[in-house]
N, C-alpha and C. Protein backbone atom coordinates (compact mmCIF):
# COMPACT_ATOMS: atom_id res chain seq x y z
N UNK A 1 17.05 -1.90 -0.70
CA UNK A 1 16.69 -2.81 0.38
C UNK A 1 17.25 -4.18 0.06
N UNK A 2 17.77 -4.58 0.82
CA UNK A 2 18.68 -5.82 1.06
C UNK A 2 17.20 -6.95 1.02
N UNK A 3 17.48 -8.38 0.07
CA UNK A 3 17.05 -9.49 -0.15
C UNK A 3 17.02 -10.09 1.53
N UNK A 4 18.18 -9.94 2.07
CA UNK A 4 18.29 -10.90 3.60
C UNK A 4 17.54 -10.11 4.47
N UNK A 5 17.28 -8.93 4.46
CA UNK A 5 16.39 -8.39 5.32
C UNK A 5 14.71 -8.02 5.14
N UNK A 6 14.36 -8.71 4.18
CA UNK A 6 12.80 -8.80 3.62
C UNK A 6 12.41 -9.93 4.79
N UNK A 7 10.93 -9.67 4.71
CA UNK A 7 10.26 -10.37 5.64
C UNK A 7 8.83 -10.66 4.61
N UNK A 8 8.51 -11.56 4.53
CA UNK A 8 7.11 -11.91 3.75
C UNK A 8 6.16 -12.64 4.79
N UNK A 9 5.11 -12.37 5.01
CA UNK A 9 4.24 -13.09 5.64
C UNK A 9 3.82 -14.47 4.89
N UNK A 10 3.81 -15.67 5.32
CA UNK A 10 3.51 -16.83 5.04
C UNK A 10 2.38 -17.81 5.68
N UNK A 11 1.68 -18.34 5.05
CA UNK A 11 0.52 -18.89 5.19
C UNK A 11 0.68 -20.23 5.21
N UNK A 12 0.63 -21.52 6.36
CA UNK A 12 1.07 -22.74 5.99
C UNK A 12 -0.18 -23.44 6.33
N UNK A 13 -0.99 -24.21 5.78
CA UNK A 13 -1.99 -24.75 5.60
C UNK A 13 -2.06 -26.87 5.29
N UNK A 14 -2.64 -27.52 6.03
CA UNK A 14 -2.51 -28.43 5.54
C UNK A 14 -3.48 -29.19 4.78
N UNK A 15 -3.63 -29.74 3.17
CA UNK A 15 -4.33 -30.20 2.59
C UNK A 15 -5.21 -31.24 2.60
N UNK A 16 -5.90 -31.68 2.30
CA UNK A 16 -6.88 -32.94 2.24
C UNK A 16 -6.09 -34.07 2.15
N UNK A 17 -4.87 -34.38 1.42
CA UNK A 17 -3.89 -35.39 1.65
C UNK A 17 -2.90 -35.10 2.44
N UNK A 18 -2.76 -34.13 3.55
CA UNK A 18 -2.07 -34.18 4.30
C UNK A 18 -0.36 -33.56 4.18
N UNK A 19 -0.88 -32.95 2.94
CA UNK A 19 0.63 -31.83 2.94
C UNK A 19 0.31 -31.01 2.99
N UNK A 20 1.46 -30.41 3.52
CA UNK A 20 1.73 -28.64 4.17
C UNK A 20 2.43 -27.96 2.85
N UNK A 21 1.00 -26.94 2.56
CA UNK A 21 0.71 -25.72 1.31
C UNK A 21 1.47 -24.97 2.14
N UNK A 22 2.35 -24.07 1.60
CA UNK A 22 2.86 -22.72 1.58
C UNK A 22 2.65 -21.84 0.72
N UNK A 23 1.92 -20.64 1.07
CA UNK A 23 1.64 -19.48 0.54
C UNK A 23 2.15 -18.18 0.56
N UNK A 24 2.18 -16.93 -0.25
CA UNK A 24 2.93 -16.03 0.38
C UNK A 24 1.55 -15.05 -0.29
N UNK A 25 1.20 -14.71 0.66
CA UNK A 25 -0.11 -13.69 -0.07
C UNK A 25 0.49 -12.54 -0.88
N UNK A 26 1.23 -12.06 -0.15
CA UNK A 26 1.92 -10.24 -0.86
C UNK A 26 2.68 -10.88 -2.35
N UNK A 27 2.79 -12.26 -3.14
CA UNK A 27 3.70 -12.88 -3.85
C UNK A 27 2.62 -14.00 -4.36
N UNK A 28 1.10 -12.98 -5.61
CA UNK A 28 0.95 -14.03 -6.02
C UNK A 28 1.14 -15.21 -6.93
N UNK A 29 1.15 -16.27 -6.67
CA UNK A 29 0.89 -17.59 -7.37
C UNK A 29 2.81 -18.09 -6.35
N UNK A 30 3.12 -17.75 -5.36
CA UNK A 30 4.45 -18.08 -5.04
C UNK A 30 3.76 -19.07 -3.67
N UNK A 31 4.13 -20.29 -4.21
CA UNK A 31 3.70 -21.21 -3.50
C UNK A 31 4.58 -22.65 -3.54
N UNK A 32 4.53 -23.30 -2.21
CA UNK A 32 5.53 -24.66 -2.17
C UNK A 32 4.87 -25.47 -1.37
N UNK A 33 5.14 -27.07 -1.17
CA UNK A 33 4.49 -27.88 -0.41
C UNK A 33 5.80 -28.72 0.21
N UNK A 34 5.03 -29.69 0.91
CA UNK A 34 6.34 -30.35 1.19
C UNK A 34 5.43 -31.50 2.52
N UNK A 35 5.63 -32.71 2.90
CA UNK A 35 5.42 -33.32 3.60
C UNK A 35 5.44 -32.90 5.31
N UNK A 36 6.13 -31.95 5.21
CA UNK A 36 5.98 -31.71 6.90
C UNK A 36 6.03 -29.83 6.63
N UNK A 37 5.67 -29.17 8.07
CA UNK A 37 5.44 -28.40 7.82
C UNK A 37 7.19 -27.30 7.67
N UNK A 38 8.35 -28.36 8.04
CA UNK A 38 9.52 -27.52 7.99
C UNK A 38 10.14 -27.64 6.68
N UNK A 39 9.74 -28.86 6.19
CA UNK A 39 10.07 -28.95 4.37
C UNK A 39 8.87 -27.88 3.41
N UNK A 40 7.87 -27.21 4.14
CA UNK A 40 6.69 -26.74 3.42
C UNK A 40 7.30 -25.24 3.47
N UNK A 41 8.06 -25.12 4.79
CA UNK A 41 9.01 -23.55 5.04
C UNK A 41 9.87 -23.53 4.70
N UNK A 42 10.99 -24.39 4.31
CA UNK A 42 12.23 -24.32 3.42
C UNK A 42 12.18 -24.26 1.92
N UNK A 43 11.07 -24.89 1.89
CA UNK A 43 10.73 -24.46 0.27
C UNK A 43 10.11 -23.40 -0.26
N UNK A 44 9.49 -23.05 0.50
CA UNK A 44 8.85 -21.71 0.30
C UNK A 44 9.47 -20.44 0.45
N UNK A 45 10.78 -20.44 1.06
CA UNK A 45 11.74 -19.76 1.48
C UNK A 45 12.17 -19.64 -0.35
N UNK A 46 12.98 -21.18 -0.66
CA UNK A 46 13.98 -20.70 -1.85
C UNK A 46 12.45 -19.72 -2.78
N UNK A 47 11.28 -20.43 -2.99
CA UNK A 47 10.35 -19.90 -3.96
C UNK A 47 10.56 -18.38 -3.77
N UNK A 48 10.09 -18.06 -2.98
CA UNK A 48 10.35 -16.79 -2.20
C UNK A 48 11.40 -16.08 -3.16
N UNK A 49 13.01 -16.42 -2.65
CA UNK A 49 13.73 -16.20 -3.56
C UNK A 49 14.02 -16.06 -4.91
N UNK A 50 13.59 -16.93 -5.61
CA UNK A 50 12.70 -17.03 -6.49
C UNK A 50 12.32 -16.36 -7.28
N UNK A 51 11.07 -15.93 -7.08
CA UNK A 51 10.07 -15.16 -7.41
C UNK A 51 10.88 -13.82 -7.52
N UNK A 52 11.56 -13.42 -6.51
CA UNK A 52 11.92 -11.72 -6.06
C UNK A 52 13.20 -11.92 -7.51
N UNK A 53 14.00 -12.81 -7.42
CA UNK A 53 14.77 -13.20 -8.70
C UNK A 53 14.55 -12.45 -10.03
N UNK A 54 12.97 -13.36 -10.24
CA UNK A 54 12.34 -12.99 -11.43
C UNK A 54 11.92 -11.93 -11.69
N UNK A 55 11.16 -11.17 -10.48
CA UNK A 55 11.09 -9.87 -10.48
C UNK A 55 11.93 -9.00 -11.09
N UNK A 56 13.34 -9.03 -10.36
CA UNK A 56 14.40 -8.01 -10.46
C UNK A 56 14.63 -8.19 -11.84
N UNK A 57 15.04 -9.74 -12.60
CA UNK A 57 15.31 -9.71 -13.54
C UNK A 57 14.40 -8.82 -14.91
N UNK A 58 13.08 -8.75 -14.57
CA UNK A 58 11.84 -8.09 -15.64
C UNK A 58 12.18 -7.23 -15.13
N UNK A 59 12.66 -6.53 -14.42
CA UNK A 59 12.40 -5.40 -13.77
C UNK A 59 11.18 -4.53 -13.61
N UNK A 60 10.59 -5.83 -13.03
CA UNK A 60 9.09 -5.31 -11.93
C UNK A 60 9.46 -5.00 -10.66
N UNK A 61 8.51 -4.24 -10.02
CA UNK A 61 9.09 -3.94 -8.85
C UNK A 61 8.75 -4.92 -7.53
N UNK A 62 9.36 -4.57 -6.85
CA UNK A 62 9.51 -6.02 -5.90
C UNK A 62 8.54 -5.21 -4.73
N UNK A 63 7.22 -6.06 -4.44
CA UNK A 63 6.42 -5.81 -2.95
C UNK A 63 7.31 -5.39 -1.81
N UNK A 64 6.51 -4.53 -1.00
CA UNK A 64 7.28 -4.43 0.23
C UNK A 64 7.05 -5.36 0.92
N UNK A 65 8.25 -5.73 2.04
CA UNK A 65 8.24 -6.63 2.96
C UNK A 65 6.96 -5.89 4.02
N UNK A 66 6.45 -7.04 4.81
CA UNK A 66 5.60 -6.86 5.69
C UNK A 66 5.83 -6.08 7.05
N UNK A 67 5.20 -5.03 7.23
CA UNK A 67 5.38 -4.50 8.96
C UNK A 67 3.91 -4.48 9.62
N UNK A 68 4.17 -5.19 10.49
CA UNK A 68 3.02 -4.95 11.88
C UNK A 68 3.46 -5.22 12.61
N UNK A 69 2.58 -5.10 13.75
CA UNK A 69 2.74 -4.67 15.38
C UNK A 69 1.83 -5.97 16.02
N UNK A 70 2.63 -6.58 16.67
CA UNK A 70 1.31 -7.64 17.56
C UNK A 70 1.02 -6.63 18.45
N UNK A 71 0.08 -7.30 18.70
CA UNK A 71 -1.08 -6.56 19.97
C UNK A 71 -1.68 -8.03 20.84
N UNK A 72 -1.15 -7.48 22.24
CA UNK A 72 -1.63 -8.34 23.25
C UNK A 72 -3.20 -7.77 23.93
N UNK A 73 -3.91 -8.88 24.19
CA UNK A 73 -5.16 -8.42 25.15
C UNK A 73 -4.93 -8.96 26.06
């Protein structure tokens, strides 16, 4: 499975001082911040990268990317 075609679900949250936390639940402790919430997603992106990096390199195995289905009511 191709790195460019992973999908991670991301969690962007803003803190008590007013920066935007990025989280990746399926990727723990893989986390970035950043003053706005598009510097909080670009960074969390390379972490992202990152992380899956370090993985490959130990050769742990890398989480699956996320699949669901929205559902409208």
């Amino acid at each position: 499975m191709s790195k460019a075609t992973m999908k991670y679900r991301v969690l962007i949250e803003r803190d008590e001082d007013g920066v935007f936390v990025a989280t990746v639940p399926t990727l723990p402790g893989c986390v970035a911040d950043g003053p706005t919430r598009t510097t909080a997603l670009s960074s969390v992106r390379e972490a992202i990268a990152l992380y899956i990096e370090s993985l490959e390199h130990h050769g742990d195995p890398i989480p699956p990317p996320i699949s669901e289905e929205l559902v409208e009511v």
